[in-house]
N, C-alpha and C. Protein backbone atom coordinates (compact mmCIF):
# COMPACT_ATOMS: atom_id res chain seq x y z
N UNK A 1 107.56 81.98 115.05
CA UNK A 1 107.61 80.55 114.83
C UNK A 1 108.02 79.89 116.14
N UNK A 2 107.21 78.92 116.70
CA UNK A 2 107.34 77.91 117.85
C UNK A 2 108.36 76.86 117.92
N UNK A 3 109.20 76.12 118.69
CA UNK A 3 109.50 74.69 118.31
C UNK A 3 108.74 74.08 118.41
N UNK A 4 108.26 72.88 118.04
CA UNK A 4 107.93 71.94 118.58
C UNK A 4 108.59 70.79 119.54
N UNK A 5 110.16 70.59 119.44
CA UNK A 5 110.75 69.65 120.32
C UNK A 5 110.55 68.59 119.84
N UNK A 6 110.19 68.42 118.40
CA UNK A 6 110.52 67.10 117.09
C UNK A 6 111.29 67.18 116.40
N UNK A 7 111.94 65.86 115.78
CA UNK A 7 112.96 65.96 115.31
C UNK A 7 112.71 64.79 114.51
N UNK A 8 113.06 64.83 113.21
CA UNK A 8 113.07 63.47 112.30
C UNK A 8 113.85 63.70 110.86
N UNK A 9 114.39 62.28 110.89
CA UNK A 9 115.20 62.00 110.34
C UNK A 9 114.79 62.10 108.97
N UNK A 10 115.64 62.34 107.86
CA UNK A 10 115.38 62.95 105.95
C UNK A 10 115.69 60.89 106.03
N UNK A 11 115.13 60.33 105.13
CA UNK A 11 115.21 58.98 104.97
C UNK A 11 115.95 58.86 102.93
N UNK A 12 116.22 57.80 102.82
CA UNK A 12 117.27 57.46 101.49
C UNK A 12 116.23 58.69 100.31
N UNK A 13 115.31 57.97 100.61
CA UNK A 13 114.12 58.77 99.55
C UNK A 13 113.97 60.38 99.49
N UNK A 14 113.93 61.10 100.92
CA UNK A 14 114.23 62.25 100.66
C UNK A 14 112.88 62.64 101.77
N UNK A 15 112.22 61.29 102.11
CA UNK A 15 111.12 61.92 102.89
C UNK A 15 111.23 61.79 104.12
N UNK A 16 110.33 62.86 104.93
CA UNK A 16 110.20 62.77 106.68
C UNK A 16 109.16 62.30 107.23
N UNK A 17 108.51 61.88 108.14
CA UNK A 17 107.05 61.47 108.19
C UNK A 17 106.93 62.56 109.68
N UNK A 18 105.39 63.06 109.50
CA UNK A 18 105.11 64.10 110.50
C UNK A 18 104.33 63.51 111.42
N UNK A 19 104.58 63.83 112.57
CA UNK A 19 103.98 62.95 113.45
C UNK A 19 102.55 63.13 113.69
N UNK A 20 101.95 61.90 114.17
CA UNK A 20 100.24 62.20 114.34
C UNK A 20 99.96 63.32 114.95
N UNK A 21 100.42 63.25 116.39
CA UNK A 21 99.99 64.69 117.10
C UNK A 21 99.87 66.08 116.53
N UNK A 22 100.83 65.99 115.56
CA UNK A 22 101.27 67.39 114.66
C UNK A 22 99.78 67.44 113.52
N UNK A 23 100.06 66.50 112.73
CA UNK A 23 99.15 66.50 112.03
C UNK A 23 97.53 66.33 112.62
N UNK A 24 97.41 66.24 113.85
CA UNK A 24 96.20 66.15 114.28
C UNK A 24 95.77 67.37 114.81
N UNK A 25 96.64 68.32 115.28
CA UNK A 25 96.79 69.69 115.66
C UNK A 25 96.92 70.38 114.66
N UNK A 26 97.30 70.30 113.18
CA UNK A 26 96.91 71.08 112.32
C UNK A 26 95.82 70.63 111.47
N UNK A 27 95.22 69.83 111.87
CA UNK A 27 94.07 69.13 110.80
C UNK A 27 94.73 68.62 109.40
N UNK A 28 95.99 68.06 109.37
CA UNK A 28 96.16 67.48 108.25
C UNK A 28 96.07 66.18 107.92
N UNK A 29 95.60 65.94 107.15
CA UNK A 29 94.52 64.23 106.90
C UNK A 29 96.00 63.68 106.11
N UNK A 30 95.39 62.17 106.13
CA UNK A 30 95.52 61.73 105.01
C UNK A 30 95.41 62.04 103.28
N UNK A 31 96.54 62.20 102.22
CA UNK A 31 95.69 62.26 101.07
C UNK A 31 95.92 63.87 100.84
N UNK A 32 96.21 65.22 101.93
CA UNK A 32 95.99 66.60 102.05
C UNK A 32 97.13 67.24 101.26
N UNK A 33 97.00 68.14 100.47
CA UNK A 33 98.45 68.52 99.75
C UNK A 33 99.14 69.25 100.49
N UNK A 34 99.64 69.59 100.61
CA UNK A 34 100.95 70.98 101.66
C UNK A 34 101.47 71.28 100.53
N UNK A 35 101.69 72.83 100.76
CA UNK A 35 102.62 73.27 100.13
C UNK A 35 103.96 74.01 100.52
N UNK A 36 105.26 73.86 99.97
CA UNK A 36 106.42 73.69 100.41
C UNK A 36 106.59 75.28 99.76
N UNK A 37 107.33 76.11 100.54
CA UNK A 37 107.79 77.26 100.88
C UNK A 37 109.56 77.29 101.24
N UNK A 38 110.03 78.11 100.94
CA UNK A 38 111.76 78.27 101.25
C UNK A 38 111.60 79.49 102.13
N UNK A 39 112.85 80.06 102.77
CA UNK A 39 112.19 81.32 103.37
C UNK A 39 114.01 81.17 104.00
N UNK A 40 115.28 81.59 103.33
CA UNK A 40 116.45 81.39 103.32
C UNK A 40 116.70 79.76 103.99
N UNK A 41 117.20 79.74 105.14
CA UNK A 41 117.65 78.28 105.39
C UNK A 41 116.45 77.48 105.96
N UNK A 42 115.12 77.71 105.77
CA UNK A 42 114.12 77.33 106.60
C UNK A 42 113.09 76.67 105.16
N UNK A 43 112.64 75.31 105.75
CA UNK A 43 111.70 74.95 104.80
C UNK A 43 110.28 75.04 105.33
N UNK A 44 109.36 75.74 104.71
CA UNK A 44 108.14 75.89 105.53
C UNK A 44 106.63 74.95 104.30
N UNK A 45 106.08 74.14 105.79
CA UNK A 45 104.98 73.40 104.83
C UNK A 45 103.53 73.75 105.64
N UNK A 46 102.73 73.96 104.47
CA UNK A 46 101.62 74.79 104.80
C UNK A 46 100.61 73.89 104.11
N UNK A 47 99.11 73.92 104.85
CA UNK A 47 97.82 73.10 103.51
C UNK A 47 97.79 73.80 102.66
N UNK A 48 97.28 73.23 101.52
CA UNK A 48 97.37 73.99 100.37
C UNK A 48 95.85 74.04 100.33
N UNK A 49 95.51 75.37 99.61
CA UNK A 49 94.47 75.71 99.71
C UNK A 49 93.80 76.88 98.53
N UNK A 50 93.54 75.93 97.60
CA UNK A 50 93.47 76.63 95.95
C UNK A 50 92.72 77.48 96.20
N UNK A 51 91.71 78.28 96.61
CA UNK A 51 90.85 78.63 96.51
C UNK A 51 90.67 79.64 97.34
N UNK A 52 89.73 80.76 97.55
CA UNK A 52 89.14 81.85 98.34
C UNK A 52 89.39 81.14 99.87
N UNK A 53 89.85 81.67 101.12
CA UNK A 53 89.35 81.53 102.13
C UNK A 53 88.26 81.55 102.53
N UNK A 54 87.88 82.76 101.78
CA UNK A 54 86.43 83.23 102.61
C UNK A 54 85.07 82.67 101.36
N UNK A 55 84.97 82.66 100.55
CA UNK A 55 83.97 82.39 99.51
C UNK A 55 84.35 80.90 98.84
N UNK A 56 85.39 80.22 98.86
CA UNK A 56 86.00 78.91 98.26
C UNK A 56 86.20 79.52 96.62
N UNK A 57 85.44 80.12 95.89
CA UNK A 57 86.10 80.76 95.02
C UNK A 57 87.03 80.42 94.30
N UNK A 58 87.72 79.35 93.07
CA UNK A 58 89.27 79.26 92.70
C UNK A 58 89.26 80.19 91.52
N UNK A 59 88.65 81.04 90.92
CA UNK A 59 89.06 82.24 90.05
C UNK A 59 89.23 83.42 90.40
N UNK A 60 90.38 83.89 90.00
CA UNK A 60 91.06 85.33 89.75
C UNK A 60 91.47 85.37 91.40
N UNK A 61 92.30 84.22 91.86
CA UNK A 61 92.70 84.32 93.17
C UNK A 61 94.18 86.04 92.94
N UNK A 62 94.37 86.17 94.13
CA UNK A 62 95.71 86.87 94.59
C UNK A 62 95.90 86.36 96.27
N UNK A 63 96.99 86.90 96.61
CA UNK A 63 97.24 86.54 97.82
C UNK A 63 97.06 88.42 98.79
N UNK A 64 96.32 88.25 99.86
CA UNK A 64 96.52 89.09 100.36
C UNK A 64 97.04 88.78 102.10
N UNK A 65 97.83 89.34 102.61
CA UNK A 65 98.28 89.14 104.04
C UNK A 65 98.66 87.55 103.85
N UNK A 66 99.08 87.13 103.05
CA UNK A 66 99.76 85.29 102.70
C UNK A 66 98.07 84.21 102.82
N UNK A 67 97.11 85.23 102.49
CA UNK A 67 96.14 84.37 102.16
C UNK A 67 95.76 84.44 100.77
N UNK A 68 94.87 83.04 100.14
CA UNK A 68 94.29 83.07 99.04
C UNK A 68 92.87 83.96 99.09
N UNK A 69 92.99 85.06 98.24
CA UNK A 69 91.35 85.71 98.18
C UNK A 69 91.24 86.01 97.02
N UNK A 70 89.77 85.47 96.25
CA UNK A 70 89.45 85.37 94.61
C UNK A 70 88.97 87.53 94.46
N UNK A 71 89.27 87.72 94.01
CA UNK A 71 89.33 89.52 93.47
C UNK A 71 87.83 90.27 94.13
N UNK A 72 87.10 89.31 93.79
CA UNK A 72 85.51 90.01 94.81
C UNK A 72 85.51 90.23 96.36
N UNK A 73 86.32 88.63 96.91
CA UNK A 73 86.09 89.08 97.96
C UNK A 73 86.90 90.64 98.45
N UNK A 74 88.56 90.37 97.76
CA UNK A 74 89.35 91.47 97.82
C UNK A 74 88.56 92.89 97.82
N UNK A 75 87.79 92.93 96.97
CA UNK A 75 87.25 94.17 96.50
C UNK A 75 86.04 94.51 97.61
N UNK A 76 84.91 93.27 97.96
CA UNK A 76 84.64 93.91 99.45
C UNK A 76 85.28 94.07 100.26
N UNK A 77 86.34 93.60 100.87
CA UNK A 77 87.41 93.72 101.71
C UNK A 77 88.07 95.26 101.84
N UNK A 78 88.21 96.11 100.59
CA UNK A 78 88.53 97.29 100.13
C UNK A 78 87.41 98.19 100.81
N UNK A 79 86.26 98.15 99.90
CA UNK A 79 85.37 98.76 100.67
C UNK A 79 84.42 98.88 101.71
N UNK A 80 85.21 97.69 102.69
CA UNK A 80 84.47 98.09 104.51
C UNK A 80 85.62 98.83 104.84
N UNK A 81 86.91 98.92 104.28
CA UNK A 81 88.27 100.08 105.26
C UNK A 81 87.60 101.77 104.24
């Protein structure tokens, strides 16, 4: 994990606002869900991303290596190793 050398303030509400550059360097739009992760004292926010990486796929997902993959692709994935 990198710093970035940002820093922002938790506001009455509970929210932070991420700065353009950030969000323009991770491709996060307007409107984009993130999803919020704990990981002991560390809060981690990631796009959310229902679906297959590789096929878009949103049935019979699992996670493999902290990605979303729907069970087919998994299963070719199995048999090219």
């Amino acid at each position: 994990m990198r710093s970035t050398g940002i820093v922002r303030m938790v506001d009455q509400l509970g929210r932070i606002v991420l700065p353009i550059e950030l969000r323009k360097s991770m491709d996060i739009k307007e409107k984009d869900p993130l999803e919020i992760f704990t990981d002991d004292d560390r809060i981690i926010l990631t796009k959310y991303h229902p679906a297959c990486v590789f096929c878009n796929n949103a049935d019979n997902i699992v996670y493999f290596n902290g990605k979303r993959i729907c069970a087919d692709c998994l299963k070719k994935i199995k048999e090219e190793f």
